[in-house]
Protein backbone atom coordinates (compact mmCIF):
# COMPACT_ATOMS: atom_id res chain seq x y z
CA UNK A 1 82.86 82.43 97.61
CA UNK A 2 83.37 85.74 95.71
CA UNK A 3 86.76 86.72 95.54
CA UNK A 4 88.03 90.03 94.19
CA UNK A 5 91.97 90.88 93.89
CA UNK A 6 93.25 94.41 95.32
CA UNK A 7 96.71 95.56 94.09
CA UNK A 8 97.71 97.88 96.64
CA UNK A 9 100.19 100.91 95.76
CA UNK A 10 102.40 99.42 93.24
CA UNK A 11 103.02 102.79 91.89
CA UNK A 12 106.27 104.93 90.42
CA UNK A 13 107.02 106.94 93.78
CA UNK A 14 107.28 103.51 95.38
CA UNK A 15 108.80 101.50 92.46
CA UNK A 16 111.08 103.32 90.50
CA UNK A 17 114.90 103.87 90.80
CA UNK A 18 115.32 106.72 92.79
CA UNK A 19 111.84 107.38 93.67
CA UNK A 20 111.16 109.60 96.78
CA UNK A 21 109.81 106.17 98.33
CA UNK A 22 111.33 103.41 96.79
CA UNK A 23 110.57 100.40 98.65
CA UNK A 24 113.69 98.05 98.30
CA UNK A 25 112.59 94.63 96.77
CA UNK A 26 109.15 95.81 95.92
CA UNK A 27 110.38 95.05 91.99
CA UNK A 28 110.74 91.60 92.96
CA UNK A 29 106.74 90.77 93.57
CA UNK A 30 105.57 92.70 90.45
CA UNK A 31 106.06 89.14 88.56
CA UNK A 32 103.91 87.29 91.19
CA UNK A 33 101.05 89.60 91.47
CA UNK A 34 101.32 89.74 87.64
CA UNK A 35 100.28 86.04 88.05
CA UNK A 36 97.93 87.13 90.52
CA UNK A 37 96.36 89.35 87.70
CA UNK A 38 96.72 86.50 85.20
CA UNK A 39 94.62 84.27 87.38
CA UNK A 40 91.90 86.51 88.18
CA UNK A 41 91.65 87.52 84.40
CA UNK A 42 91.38 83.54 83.93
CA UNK A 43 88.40 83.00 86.28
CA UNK A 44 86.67 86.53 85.66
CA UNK A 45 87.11 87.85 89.35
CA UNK A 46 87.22 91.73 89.49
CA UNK A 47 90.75 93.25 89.89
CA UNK A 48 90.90 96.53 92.18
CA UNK A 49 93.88 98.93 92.20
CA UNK A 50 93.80 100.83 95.18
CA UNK A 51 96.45 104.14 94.94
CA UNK A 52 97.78 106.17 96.88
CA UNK A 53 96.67 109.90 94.81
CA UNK A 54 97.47 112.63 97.38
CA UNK A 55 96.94 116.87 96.88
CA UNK A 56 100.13 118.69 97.15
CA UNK A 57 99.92 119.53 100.31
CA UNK A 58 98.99 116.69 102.51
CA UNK A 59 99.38 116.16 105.54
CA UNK A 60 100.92 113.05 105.14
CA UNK A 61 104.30 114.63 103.86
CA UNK A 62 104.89 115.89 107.69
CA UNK A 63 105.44 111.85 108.32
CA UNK A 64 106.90 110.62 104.62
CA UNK A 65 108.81 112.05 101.77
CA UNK A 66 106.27 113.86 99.32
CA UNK A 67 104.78 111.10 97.02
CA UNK A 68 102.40 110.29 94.74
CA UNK A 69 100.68 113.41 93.96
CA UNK A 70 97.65 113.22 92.44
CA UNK A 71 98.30 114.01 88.07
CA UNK A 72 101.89 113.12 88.52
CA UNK A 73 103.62 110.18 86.78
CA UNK A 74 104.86 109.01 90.33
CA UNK A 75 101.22 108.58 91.16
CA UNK A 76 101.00 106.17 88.22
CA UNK A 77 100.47 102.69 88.34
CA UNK A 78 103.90 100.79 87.32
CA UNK A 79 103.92 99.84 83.22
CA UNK A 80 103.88 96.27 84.19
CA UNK A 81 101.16 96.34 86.17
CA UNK A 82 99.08 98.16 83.87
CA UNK A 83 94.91 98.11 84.45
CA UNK A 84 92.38 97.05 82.04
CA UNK A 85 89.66 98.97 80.97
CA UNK A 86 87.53 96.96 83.42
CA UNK A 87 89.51 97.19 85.93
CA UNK A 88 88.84 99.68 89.12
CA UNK A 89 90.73 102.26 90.33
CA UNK A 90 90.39 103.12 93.77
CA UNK A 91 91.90 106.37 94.80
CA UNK A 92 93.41 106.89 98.47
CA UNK A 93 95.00 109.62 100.53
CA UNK A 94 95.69 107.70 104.36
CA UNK A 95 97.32 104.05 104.58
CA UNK A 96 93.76 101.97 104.29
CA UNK A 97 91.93 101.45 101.17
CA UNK A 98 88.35 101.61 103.09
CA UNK A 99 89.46 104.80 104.43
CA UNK A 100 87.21 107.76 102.27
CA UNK A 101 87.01 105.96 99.81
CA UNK A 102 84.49 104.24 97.40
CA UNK A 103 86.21 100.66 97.67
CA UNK A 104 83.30 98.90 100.26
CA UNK A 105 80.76 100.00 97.75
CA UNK A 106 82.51 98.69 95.05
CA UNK A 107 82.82 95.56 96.97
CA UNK A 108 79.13 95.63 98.08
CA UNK A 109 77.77 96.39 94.45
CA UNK A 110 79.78 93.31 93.23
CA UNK A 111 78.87 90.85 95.95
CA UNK A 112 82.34 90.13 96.77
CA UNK A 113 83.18 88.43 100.50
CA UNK A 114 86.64 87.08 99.56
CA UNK A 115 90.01 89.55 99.08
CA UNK A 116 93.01 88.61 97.83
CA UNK A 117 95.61 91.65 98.73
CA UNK A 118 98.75 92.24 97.37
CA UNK A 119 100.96 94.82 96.69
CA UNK A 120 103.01 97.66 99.24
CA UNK A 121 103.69 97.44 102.30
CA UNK A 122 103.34 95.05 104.43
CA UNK A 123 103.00 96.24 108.09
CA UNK A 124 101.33 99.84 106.50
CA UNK A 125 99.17 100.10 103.69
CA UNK A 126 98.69 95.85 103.08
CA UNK A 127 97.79 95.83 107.17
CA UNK A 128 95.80 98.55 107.47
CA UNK A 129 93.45 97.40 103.94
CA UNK A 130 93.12 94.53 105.32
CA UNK A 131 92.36 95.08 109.50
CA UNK A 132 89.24 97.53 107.74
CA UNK A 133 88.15 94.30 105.53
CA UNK A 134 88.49 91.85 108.35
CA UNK A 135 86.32 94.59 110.31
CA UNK A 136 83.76 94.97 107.62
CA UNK A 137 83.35 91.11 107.28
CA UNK A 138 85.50 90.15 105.06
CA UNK A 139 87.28 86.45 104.31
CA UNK A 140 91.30 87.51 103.43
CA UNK A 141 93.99 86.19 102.00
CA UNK A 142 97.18 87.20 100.84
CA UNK A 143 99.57 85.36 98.91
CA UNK A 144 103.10 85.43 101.08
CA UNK A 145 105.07 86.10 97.71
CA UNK A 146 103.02 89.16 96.65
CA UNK A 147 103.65 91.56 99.67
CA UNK A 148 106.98 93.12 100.42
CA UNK A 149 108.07 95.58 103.88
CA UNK A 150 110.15 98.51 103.66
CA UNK A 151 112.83 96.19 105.40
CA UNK A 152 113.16 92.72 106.66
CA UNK A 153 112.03 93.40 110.55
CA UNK A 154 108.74 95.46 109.19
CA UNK A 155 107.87 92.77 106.65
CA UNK A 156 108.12 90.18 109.51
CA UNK A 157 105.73 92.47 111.96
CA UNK A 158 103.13 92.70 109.17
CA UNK A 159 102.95 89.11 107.86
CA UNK A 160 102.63 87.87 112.14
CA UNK A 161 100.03 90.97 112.51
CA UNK A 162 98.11 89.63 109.21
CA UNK A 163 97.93 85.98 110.43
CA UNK A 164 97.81 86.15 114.04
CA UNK A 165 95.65 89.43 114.75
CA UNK A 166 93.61 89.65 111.69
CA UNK A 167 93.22 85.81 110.87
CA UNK A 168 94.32 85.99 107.05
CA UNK A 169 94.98 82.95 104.84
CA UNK A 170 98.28 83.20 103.81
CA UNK A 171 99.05 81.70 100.92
């Protein structure tokens, strides 16, 4: 088993006080996936930050508040989550991290078949990363304590989607 770790979104616009997206609690898991990151560091798996980075005009702000625009401090990853130089940064514009983007060949070049995803939120960008990994063959899991929903109700839909319709090891 080859197991990579993917730290989705934890970036300013959904992080920080008063951010045009601030998902409520998401401060909470940065300790836990820091231990995430700790671990992986430990045992020399790859760690993949997969960010939202949009242009100015996307078509995404018809549906959400304007965030994370590409250049823009709010499209930053947060301080304590900082990457490593050998780290990879995968940049993303719609709610899955497969979605035109270079992530599967990063995946492919490193032999990876095992996931560990973490990061914001739940029931959108988490669940939609990982249905596109479960469909390209992938082994998942996702440590309960490193995901967080925009609410309690979303969070719940996500983690019962995760285990029940996309067969992910929670853990």
């Amino acid at each position: 088993m080859k197991k990579a770790l993917l730290i989705i979104d934890m970036l300013n616009d959904f992080i920080l006080e008063g951010a045009p997206l601030q998902v409520p609690n998401a401060k909470k898991i940065i300790p836990n996936i820091k231990r995430e990151i700790e671990k992986a560091r430990k045992v020399g798996y790859p760690i993949i930050y997969i960010c939202d980075a949009h242009d100015e005009d996307d078509v995404e702000f018809e549906i959400w508040p304007k965030h994370c625009v590409k250049n823009t401090k709010g499209a930053m990853i947060v301080d304590e989550l900082s990457p490593s130089k050998d780290d990879y940064i995968v940049e993303k514009t719609r709610y899955s991290g497969f979605f035109n983007t270079n992530l599967e060949n990063i995946l492919k070049d490193l032999k990876i078949d095992t996931i560990i995803v973490t990061g914001l939120v739940t029931n959108i960008c988490v669940m939609y990363t990982v249905a596109d990994a479960v469909s390209y063959g992938y082994k998942v899991l996702v440590p309960k304590d490193c995901i967080v929903g925009l609410d309690e109700k979303t969070h719940e839909f996500g983690m019962y989607q995760l285990e029940k319709v996309h067969n992910v090891e929670l853990i």
